[in-house]
Structure formats: structure tokens, C-alpha cells
N, C-alpha and C. Protein backbone atom coordinates (compact mmCIF):
# COMPACT_ATOMS: atom_id res chain seq x y z
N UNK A 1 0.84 -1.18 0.00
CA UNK A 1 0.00 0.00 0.00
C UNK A 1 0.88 1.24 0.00
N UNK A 2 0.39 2.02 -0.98
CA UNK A 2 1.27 3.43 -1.22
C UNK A 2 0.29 4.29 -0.46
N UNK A 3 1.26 5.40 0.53
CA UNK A 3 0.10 6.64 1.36
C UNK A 3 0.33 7.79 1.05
N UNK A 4 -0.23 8.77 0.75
CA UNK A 4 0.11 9.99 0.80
C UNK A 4 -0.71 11.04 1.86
N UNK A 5 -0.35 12.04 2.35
CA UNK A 5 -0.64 12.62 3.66
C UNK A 5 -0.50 13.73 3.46
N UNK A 6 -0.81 14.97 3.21
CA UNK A 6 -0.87 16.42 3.15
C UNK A 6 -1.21 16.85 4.50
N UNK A 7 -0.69 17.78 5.30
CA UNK A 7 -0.88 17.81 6.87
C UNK A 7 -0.93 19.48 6.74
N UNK A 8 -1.43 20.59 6.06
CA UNK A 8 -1.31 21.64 6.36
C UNK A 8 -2.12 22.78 7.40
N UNK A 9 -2.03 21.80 8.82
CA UNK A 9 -2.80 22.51 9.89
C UNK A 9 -1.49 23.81 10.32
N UNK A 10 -0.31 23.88 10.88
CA UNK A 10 0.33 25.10 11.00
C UNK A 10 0.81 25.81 9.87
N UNK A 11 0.31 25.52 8.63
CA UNK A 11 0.89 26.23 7.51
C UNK A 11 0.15 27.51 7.09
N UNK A 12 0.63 28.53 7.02
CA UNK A 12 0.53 29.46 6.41
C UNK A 12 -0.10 29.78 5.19
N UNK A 13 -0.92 30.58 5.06
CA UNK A 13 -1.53 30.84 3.31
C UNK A 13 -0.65 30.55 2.55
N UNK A 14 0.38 31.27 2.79
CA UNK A 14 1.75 31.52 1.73
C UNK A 14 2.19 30.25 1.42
N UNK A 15 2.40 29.47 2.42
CA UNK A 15 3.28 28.38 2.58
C UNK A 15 2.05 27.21 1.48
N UNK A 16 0.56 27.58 1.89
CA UNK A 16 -0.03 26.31 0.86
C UNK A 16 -0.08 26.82 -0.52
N UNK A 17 0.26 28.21 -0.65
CA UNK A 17 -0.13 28.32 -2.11
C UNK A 17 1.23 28.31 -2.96
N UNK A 18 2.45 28.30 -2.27
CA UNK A 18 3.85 27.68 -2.27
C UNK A 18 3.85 26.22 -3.00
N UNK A 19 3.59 25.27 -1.72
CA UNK A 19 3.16 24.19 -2.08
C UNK A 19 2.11 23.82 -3.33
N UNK A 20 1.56 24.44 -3.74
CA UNK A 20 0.36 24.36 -4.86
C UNK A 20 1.11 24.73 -6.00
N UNK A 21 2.11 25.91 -5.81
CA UNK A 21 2.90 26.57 -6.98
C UNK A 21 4.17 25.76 -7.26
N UNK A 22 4.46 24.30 -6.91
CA UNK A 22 5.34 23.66 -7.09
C UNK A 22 4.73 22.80 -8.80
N UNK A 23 5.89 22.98 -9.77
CA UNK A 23 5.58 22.68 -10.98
C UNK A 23 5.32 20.77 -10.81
N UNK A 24 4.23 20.69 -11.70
CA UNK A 24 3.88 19.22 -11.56
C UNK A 24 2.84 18.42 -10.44
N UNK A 25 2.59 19.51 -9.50
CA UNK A 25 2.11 18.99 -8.23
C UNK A 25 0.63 18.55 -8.59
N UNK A 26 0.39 19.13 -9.25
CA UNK A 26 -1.28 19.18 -9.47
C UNK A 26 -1.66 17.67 -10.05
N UNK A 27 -0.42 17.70 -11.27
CA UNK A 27 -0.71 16.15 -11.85
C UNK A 27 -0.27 15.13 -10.71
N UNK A 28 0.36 15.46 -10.11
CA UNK A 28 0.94 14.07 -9.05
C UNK A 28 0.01 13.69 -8.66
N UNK A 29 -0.86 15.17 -7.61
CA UNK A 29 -1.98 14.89 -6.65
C UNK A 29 -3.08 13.61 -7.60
N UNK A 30 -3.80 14.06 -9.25
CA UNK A 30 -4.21 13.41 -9.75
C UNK A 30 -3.63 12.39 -10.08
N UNK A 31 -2.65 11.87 -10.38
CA UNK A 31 -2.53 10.48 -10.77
C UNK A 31 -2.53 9.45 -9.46
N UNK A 32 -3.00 10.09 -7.88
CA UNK A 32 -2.70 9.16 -7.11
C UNK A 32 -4.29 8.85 -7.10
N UNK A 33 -5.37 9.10 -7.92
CA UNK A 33 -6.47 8.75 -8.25
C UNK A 33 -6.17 7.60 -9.56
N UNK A 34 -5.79 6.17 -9.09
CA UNK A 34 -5.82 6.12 -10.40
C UNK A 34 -7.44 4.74 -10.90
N UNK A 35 -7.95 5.19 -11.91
CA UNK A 35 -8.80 4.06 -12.01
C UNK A 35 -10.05 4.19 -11.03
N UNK A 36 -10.25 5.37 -10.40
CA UNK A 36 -11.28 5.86 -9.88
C UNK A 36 -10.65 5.68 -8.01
N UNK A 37 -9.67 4.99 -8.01
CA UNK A 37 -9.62 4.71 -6.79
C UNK A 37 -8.63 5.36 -6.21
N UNK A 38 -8.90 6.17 -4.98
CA UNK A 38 -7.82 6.72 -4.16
C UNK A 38 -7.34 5.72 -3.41
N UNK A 39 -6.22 6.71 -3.58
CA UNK A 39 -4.67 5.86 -2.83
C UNK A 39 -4.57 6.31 -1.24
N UNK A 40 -4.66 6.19 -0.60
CA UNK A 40 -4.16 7.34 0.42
C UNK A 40 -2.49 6.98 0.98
N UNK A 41 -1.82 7.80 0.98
CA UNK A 41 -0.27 8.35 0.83
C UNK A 41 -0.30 9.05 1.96
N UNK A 42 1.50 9.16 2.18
CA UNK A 42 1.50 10.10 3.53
C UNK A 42 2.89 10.48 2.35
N UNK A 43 2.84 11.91 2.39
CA UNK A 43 4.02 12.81 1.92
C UNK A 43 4.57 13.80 2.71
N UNK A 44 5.54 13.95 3.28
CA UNK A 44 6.42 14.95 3.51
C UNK A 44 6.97 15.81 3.64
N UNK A 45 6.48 17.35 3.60
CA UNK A 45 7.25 18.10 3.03
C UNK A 45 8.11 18.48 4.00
N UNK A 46 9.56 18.53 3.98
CA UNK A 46 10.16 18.98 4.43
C UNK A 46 11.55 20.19 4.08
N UNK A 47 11.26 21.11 4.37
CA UNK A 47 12.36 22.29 4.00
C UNK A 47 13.75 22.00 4.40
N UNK A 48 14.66 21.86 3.14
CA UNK A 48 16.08 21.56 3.53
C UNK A 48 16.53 22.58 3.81
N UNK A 49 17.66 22.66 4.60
CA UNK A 49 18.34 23.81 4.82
C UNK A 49 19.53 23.74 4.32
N UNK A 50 19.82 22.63 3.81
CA UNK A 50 21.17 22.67 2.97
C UNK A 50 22.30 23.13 3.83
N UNK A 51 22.44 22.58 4.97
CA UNK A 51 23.49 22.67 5.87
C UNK A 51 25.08 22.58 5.13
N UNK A 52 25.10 21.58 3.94
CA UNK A 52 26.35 20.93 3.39
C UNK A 52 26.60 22.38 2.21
N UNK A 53 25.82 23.43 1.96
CA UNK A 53 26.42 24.35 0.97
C UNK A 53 27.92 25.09 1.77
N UNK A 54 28.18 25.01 2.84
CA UNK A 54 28.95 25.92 3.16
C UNK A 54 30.17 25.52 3.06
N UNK A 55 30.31 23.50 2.94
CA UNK A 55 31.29 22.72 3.12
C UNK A 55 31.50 23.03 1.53
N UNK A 56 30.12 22.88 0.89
CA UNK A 56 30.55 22.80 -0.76
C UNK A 56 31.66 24.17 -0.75
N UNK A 57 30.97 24.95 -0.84
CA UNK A 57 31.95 26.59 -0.67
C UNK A 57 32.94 25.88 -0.38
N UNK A 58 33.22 25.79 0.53
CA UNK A 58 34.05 26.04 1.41
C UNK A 58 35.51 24.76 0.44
N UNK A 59 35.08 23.65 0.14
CA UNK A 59 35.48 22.84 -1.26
C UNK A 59 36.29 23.53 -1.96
N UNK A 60 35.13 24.30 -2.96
CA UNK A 60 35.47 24.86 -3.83
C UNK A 60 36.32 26.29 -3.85
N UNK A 61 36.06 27.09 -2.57
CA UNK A 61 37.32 27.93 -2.30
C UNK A 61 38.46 27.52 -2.30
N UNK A 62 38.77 25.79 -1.86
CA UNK A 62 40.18 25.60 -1.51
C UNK A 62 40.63 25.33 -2.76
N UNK A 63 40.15 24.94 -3.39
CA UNK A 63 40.63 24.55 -5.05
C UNK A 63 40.44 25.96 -6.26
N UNK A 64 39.69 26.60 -5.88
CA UNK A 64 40.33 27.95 -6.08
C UNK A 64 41.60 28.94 -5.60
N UNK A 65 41.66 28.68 -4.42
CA UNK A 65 42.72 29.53 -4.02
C UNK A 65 44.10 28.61 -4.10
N UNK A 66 44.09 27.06 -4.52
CA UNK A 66 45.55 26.71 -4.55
C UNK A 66 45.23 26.55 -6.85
N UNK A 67 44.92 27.74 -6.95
CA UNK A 67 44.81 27.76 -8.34
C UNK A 67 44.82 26.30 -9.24
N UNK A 68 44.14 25.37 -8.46
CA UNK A 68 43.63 23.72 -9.20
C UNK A 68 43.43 24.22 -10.74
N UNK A 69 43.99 23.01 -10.92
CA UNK A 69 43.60 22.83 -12.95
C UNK A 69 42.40 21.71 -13.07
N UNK A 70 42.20 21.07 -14.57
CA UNK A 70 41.87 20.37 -14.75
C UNK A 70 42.59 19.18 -14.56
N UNK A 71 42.01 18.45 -13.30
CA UNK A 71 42.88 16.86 -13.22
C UNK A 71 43.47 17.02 -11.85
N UNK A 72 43.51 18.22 -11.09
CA UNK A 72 43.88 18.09 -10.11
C UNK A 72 42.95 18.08 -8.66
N UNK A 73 43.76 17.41 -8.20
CA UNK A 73 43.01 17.07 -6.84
C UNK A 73 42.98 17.50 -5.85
N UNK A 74 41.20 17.08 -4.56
CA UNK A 74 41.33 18.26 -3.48
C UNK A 74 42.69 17.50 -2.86
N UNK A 75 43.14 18.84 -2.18
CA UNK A 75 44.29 18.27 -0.97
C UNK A 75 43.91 17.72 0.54
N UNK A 76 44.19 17.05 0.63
CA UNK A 76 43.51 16.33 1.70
C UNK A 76 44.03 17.46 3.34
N UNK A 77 44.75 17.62 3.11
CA UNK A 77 45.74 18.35 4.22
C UNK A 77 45.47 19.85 4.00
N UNK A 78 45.20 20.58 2.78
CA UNK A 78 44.01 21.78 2.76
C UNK A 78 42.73 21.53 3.93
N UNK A 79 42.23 20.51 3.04
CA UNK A 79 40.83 20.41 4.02
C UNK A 79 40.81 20.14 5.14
N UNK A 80 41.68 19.50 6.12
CA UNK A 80 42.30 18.88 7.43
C UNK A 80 42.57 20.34 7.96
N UNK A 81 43.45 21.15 7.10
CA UNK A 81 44.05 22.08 8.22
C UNK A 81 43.32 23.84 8.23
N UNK A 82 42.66 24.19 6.42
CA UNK A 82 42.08 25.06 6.30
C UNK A 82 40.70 24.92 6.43
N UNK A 83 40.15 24.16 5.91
CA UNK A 83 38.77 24.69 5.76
C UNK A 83 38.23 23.56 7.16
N UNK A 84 38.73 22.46 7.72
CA UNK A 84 37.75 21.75 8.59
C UNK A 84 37.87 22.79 10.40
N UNK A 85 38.77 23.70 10.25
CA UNK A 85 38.98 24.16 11.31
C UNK A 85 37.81 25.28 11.34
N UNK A 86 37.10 25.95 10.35
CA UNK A 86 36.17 26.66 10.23
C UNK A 86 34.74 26.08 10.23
N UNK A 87 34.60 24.98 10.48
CA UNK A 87 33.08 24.34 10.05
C UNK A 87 32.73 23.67 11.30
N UNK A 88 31.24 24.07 12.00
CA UNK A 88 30.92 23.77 12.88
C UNK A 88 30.83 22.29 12.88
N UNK A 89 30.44 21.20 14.26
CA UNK A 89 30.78 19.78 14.23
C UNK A 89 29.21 19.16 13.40
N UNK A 90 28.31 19.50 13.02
CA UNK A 90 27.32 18.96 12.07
C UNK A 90 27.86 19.23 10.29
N UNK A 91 28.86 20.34 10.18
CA UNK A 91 29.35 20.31 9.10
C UNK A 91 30.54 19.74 8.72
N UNK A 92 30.97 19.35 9.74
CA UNK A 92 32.37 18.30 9.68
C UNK A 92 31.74 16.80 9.17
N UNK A 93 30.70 16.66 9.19
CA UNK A 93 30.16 14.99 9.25
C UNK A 93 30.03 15.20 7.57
N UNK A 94 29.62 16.64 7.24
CA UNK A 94 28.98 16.72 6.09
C UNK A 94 30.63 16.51 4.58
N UNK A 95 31.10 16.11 5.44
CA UNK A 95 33.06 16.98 4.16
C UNK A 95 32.67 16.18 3.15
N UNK A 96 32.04 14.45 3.53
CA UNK A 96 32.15 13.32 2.49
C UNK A 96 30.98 13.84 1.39
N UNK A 97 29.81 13.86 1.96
CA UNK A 97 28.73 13.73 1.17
C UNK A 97 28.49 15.03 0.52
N UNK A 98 29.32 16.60 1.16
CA UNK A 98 29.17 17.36 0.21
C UNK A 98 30.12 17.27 -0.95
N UNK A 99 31.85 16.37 -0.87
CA UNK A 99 32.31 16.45 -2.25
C UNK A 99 31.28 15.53 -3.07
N UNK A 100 30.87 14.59 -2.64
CA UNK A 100 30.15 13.46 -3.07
C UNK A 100 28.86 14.54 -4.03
N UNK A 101 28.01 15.41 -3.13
CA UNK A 101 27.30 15.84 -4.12
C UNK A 101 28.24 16.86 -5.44
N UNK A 102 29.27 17.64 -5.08
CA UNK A 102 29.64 18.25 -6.48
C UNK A 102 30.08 17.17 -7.00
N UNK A 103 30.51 16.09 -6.94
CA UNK A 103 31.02 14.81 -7.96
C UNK A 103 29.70 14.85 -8.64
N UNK A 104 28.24 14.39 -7.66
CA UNK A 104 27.04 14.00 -8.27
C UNK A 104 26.72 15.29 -9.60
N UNK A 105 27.13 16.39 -9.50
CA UNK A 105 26.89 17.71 -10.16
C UNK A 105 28.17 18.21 -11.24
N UNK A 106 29.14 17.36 -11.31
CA UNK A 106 29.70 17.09 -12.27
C UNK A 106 31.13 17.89 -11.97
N UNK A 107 31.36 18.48 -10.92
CA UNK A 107 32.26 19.60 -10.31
C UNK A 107 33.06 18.79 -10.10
N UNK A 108 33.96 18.15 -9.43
CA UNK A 108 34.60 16.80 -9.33
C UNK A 108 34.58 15.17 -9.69
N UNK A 109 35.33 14.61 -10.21
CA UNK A 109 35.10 13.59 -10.85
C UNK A 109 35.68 12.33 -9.34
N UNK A 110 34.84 11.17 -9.03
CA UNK A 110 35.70 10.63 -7.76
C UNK A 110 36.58 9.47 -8.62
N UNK A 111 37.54 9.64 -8.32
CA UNK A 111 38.40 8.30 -8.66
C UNK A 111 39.17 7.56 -7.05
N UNK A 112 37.95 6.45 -6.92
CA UNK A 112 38.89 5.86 -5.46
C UNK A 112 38.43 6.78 -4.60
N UNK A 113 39.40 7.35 -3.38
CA UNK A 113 39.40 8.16 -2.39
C UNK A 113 39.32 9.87 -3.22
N UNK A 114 39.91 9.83 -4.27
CA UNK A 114 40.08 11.15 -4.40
C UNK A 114 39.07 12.09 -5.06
N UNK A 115 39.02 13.32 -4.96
CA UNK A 115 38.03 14.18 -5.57
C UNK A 115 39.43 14.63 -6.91
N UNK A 116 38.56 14.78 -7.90
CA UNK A 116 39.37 15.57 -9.19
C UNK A 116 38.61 16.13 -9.60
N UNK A 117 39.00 17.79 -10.11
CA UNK A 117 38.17 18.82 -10.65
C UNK A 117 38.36 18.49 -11.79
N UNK A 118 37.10 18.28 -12.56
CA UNK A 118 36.64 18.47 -13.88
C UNK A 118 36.43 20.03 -14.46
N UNK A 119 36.81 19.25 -15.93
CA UNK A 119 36.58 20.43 -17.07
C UNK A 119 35.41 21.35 -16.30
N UNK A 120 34.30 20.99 -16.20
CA UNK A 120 32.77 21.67 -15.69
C UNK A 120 33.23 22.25 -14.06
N UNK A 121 34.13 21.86 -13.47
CA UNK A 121 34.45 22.76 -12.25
C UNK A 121 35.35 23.31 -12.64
N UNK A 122 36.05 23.44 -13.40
CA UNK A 122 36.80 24.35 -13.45
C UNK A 122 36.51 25.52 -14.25
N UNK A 123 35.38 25.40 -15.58
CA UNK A 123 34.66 26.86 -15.75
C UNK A 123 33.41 27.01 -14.24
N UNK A 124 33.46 26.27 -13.19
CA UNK A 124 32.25 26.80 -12.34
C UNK A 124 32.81 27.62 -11.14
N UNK A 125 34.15 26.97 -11.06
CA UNK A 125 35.08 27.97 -9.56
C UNK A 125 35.80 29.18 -10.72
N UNK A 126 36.15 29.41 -11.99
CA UNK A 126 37.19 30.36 -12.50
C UNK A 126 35.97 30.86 -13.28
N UNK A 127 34.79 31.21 -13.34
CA UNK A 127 34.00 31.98 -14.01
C UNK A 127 33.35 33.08 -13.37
């Protein structure tokens, strides 16, 4: 059984007509009618806060400022000594999974342990 759940008792006008103004939503809501029969669903919404952008920054400054090319890699001992000394302890957990997302976004390529800046990070940190 698939559920879906819309819960907007503390939400705000703004916040449901937000939610309504999300592209596609309308068809979702309908296709969970399918064949005359509702589904009932429990969905989610939850606001990210994107805690891991600051580690991304914070990434991509270091490979900017040791003027990285194409093919070269983060320094492990950059990030150890510059940038992890600045990042509170919920953003220290985050070091893996934010290179992991610019790999996912094409900014670093992973080979093994290592992060390597790609062609596409390197016009995205020098542009």
C-alpha cells in the first residue's frame, strides 16, 4: 500500500499556495487517483536547509585559491588544516557527502578516495 498525507494545519496561506505553486504537483496529486480509486499516501514536506552548501563553498574555495587545474586534486591536508577548522561539528560529518554531491553535479570527478576537478568545475570555480 502506497500513502500519501498532506498535513497543512500550522501552515501558512503563503506556505499552501507555495506548495500548490510547485511545478507538476497538481498532476501528481491526480494520478494518485488512479482508475477511480484513491490511494491514500502520507508525503512529507520537508524544507532543507542545505546545511552541506557551506562545506561545498568552502570545497570549492580551496581549489580555487591553490589555483587547481583540470585533473587536479582536493588536498587532503588543505581540508584537514584550512577549511575543517572553520566548520561547525554537524558540518564536519557533512566533508564526504558534500564532495560526493559536487562529484554528483559534475564539479569533481571521484576516482577511489580522491576528488578531481573536472573540465565543468573548473569553468564553475574560475568563471
Amino acid at each position: 500500500m502506497i500513502s500519501v498525507q498532506i498535513d497543512f494545519t500550522n501552515a501558512t496561506p503563503e506556505e499552501q499556495a507555495a506548495f500548490n505553486a510547485i511545478p507538476g504537483m497538481k498532476e501528481v496529486l491526480e494520478a494518485l487517483n488512479v482508475r477511480g480509486r484513491q490511494f491514500n499516501t502520507v508525503l512529507n514536506v520537508i524544507e532543507d536547509s542545505d546545511e552541506a552548501a557551506p562545506v561545498r563553498e568552502g570545497l570549492l574555495e580551496l581549489m580555487r585559491t591553490s589555483n587547481a587545474q583540470i585533473g587536479h586534486s582536493l588536498n587532503g591536508k588543505a581540508v584537514q588544516f584550512q577549511l575543517v577548522p572553520t566548520l561547525n561539528q554537524k558540518q564536519k560529518t557533512l566533508l564526504l557527502p558534500a564532495a560526493d554531491q559536487l562529484a554528483a553535479q559534475g564539479i569533481f570527478e571521484k576516482r577511489g578516495a580522491d576528488y578531481l576537478l573536472t573540465a565543468a568545475g573548473y569553468e564553475f570555480i574560475y568563471r
